[in-house]
C-alpha atoms as a PDB file:
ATOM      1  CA  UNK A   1      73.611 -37.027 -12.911  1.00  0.00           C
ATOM      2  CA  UNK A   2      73.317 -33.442 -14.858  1.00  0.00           C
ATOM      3  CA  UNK A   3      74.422 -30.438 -12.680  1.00  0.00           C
ATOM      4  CA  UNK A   4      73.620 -26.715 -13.769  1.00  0.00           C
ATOM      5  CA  UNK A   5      75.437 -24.000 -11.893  1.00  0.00           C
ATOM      6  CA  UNK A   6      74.865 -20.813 -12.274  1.00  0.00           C
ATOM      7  CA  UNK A   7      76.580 -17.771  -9.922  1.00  0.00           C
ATOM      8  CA  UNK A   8      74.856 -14.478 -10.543  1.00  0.00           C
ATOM      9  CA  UNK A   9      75.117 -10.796  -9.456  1.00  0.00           C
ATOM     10  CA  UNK A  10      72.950  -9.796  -6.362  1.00  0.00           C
ATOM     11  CA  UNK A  11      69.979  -7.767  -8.739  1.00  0.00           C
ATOM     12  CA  UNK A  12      66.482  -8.903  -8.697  1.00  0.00           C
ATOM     13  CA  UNK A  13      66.462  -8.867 -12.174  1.00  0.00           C
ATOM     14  CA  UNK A  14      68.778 -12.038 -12.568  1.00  0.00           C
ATOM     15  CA  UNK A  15      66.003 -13.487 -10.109  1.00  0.00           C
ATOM     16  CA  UNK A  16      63.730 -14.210 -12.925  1.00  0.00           C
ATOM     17  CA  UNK A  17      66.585 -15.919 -14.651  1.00  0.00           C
ATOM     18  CA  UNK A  18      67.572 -17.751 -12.000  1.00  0.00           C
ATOM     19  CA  UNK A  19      63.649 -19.183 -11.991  1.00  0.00           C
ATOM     20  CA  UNK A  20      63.547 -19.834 -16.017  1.00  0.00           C
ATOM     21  CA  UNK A  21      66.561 -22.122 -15.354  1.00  0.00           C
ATOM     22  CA  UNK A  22      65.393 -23.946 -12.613  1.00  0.00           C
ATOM     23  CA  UNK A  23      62.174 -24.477 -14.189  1.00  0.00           C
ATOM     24  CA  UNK A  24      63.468 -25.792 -17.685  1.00  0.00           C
ATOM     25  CA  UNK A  25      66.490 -28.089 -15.723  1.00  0.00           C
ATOM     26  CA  UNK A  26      63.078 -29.326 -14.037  1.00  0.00           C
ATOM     27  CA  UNK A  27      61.070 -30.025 -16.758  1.00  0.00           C
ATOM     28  CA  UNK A  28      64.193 -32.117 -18.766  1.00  0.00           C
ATOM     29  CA  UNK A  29      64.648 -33.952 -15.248  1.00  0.00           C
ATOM     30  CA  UNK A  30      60.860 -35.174 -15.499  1.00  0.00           C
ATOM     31  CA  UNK A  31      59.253 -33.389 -12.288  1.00  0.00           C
ATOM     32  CA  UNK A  32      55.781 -33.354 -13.093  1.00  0.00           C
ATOM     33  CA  UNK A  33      54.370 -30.340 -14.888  1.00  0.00           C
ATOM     34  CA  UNK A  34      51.822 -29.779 -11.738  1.00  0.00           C
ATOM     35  CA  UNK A  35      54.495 -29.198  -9.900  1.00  0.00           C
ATOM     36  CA  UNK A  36      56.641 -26.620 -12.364  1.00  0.00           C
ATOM     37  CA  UNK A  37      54.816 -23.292 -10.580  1.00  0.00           C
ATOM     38  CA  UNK A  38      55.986 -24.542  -7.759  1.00  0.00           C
ATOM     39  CA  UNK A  39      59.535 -25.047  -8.868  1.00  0.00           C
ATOM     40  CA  UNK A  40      59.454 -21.533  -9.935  1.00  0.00           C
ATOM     41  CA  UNK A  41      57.854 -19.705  -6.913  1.00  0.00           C
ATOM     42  CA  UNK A  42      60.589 -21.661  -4.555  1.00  0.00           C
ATOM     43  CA  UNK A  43      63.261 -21.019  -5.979  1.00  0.00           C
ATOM     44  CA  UNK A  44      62.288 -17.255  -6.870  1.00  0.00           C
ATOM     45  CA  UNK A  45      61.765 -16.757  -3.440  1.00  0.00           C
ATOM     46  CA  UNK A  46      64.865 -18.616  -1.928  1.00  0.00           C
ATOM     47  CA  UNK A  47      66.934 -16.088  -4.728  1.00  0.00           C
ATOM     48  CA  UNK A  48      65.107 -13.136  -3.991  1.00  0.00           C
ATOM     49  CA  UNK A  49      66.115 -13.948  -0.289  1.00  0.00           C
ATOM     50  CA  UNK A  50      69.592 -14.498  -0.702  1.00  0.00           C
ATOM     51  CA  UNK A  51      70.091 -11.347  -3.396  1.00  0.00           C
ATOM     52  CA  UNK A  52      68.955  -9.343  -0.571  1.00  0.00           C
ATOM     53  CA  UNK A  53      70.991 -10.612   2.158  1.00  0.00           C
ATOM     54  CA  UNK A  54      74.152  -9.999  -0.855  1.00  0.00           C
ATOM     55  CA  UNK A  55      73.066  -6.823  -1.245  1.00  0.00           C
ATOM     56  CA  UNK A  56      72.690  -5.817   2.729  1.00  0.00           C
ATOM     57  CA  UNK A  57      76.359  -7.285   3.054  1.00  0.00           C
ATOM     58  CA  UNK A  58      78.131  -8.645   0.053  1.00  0.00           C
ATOM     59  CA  UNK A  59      77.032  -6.787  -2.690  1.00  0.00           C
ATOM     60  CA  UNK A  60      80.290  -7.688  -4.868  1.00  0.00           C
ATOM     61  CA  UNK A  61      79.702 -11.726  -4.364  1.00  0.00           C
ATOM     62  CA  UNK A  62      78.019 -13.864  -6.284  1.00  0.00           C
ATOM     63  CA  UNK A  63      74.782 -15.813  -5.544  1.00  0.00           C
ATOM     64  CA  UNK A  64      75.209 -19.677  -6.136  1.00  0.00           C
ATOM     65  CA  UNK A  65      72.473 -21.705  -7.418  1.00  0.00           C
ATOM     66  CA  UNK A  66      73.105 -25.008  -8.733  1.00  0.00           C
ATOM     67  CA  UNK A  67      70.615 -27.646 -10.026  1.00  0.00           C
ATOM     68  CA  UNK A  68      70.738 -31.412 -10.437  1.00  0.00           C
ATOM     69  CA  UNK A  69      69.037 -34.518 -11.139  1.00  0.00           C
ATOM     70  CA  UNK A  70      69.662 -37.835  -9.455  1.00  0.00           C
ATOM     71  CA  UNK A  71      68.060 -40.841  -8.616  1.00  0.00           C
ATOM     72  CA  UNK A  72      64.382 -39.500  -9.341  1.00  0.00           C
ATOM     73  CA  UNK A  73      65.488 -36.434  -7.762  1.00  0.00           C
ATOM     74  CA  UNK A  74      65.370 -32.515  -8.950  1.00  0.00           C
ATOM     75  CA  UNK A  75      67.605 -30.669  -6.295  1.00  0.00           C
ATOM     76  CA  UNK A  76      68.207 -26.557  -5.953  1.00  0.00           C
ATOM     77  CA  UNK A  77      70.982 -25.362  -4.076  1.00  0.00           C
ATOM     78  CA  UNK A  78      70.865 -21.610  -3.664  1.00  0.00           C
ATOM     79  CA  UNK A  79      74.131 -20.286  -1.670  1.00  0.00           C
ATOM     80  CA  UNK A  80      74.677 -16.867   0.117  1.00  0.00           C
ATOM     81  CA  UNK A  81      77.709 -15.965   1.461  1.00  0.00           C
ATOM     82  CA  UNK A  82      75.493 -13.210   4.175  1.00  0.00           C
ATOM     83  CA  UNK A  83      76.650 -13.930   8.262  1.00  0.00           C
ATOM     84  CA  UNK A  84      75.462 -17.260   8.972  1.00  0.00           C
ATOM     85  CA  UNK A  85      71.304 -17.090  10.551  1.00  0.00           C
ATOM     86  CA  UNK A  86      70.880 -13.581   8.845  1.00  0.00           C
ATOM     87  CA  UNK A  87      67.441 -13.806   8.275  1.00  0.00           C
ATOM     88  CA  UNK A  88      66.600 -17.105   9.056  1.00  0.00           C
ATOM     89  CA  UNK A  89      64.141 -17.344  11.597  1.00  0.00           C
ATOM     90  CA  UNK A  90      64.489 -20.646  13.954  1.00  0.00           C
ATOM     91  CA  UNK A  91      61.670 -20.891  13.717  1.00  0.00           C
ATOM     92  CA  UNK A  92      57.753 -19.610  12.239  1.00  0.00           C
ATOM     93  CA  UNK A  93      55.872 -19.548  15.288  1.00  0.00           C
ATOM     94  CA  UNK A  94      56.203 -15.881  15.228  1.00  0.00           C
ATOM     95  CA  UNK A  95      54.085 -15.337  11.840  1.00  0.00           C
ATOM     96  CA  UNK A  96      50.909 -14.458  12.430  1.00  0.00           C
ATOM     97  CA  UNK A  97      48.797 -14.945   9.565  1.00  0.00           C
ATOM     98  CA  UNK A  98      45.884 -12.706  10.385  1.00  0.00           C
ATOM     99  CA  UNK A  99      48.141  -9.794  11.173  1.00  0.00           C
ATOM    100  CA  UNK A 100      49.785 -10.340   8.411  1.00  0.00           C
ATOM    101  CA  UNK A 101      45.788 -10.409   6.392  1.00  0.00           C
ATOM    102  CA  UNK A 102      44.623  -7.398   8.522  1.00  0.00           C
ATOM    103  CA  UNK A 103      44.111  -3.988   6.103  1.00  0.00           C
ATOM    104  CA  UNK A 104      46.704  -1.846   7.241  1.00  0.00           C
ATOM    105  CA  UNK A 105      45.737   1.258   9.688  1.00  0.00           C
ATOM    106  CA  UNK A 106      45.368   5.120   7.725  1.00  0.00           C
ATOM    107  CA  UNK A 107      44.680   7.783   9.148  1.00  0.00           C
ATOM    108  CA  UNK A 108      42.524  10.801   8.059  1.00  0.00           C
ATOM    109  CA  UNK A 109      44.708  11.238   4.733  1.00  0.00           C
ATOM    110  CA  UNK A 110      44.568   7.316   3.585  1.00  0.00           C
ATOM    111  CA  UNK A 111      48.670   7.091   4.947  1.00  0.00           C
ATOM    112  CA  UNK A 112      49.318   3.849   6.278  1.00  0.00           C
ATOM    113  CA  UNK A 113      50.053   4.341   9.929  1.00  0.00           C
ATOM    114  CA  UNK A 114      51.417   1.635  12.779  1.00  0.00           C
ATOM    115  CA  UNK A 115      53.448  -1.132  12.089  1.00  0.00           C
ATOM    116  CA  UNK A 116      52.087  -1.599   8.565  1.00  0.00           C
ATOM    117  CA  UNK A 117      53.383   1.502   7.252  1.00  0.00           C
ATOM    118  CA  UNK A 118      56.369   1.659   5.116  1.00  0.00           C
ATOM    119  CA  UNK A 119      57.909  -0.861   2.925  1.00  0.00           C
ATOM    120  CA  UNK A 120      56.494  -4.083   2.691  1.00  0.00           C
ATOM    121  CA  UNK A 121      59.639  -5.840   4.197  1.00  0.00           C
ATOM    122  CA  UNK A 122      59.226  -3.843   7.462  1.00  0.00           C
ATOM    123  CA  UNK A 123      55.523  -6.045   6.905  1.00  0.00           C
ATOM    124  CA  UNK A 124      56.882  -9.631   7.329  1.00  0.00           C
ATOM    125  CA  UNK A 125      58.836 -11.223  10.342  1.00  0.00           C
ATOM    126  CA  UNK A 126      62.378 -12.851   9.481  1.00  0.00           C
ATOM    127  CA  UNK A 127      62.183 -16.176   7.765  1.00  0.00           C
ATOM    128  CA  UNK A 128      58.703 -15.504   6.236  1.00  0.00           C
ATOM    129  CA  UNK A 129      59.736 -16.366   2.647  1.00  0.00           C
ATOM    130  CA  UNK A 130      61.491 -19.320   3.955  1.00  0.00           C
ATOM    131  CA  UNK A 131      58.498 -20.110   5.581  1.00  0.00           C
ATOM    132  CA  UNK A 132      56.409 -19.862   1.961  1.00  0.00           C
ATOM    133  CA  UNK A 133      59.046 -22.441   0.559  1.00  0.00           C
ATOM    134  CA  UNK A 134      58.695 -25.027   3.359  1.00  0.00           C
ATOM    135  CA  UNK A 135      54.599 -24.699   2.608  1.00  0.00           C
ATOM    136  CA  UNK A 136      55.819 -25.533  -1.274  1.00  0.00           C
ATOM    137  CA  UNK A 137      58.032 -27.954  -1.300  1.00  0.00           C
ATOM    138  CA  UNK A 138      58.123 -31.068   0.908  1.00  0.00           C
ATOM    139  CA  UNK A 139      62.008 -31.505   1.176  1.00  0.00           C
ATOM    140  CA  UNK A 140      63.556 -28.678   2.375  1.00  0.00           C
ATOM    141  CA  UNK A 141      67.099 -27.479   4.535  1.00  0.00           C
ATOM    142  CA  UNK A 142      67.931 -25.173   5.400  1.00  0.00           C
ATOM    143  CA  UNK A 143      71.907 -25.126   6.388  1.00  0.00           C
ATOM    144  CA  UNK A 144      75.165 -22.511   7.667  1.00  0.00           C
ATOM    145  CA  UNK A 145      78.343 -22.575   6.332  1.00  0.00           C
ATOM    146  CA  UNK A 146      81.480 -25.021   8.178  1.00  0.00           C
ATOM    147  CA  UNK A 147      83.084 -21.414   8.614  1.00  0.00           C
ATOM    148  CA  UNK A 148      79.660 -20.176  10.366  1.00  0.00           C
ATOM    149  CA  UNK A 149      78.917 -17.605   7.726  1.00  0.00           C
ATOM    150  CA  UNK A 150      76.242 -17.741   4.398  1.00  0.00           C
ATOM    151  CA  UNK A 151      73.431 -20.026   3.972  1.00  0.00           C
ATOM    152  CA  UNK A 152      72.789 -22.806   1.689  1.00  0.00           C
ATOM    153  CA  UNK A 153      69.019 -23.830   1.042  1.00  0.00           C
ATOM    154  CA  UNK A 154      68.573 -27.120  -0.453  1.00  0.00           C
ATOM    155  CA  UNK A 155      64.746 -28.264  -2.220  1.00  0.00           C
ATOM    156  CA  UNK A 156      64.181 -31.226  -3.734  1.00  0.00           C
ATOM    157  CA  UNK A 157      60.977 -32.177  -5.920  1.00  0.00           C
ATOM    158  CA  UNK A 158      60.742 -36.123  -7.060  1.00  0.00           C
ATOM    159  CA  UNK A 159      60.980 -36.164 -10.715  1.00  0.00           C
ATOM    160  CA  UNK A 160      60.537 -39.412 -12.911  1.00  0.00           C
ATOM    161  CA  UNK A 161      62.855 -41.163 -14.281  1.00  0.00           C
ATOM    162  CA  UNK A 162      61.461 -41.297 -18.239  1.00  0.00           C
ATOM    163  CA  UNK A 163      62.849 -38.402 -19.507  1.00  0.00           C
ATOM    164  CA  UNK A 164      61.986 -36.496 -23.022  1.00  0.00           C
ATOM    165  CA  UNK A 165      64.040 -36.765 -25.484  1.00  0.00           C
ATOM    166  CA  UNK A 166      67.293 -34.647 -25.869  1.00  0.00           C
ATOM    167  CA  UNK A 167      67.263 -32.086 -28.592  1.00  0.00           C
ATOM    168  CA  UNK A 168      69.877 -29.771 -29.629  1.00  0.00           C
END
């Protein structure tokens, strides 16, 4: 079993790192190159998710995300260390996907007006992005901490078991 862990900073930009990672561990595990876009959007949106959360309320702790391969398995573990159900909706019966397709409201200047207007987070209901993930990958959980605080989302993708050759 290989196991990458990686603890970064809570700035979007190590986001994209975070997804080049996960997306070459997957590849070397053998998850199927169909499914690599996939990899990446999950786990880009599970980071962006919990950098957020860091930076609402632990700005100075790292975000955990840790990667392994076992048994024709590719897992990703991202970690926050935000109050435990921050953000995570119990459920997505509250998302509304035509609201949420509906051209926002202006009024006689083109301003967005209503509950559109302003920044795009005030857009989307707590646990959206959550929500995306469960609609990408099959195997998803979504877990609190023993001590009741942070979150820890676990995906896993099948990957084969013939693997490419190592090269150093």
């Amino acid at each position: 079993m290989a196991t990458v862990e990686v603890r970064f900073s809570a700035l979007p930009a190590h986001v994209r790192t975070a997804r080049l990672v996960a997306t070459a561990v997957a590849r070397r595990a053998g998850v199927e190159e169909s499914l690599l876009d996939e990899v990446r959007l999950a786990v880009g949106e599970v980071c962006s998710r919990a950098v957020g959360l860091h930076q609402q309320h632990a700005p100075l702790e790292p975000v955990l995300l840790s990667l392994s391969d076992d048994d024709g398995r590719f897992t990703v573990t991202v970690v926050d260390v935000a109050p435990a159900g921050e953000a995570v909706a119990e459920s997505f019966d509250g998302i509304d996907p035509e609201a949420l397709a509906a051209p926002a409201a202006t009024d006689a200047d083109g301003q967005q007006v209503g509950a559109r207007a302003g920044a795009p987070t005030d857009l989307l209901p707590a646990g959206f992005g959550l929500a995306v993930v469960t609609g990408l990958v099959d195997d998803v959980e979504v877990s609190t901490g023993d001590d009741g605080t942070g979150t820890s989302v676990r995906m896993t993708w099948v990957a084969s078991t013939a693997r490419p050759p190592a090269t150093i």
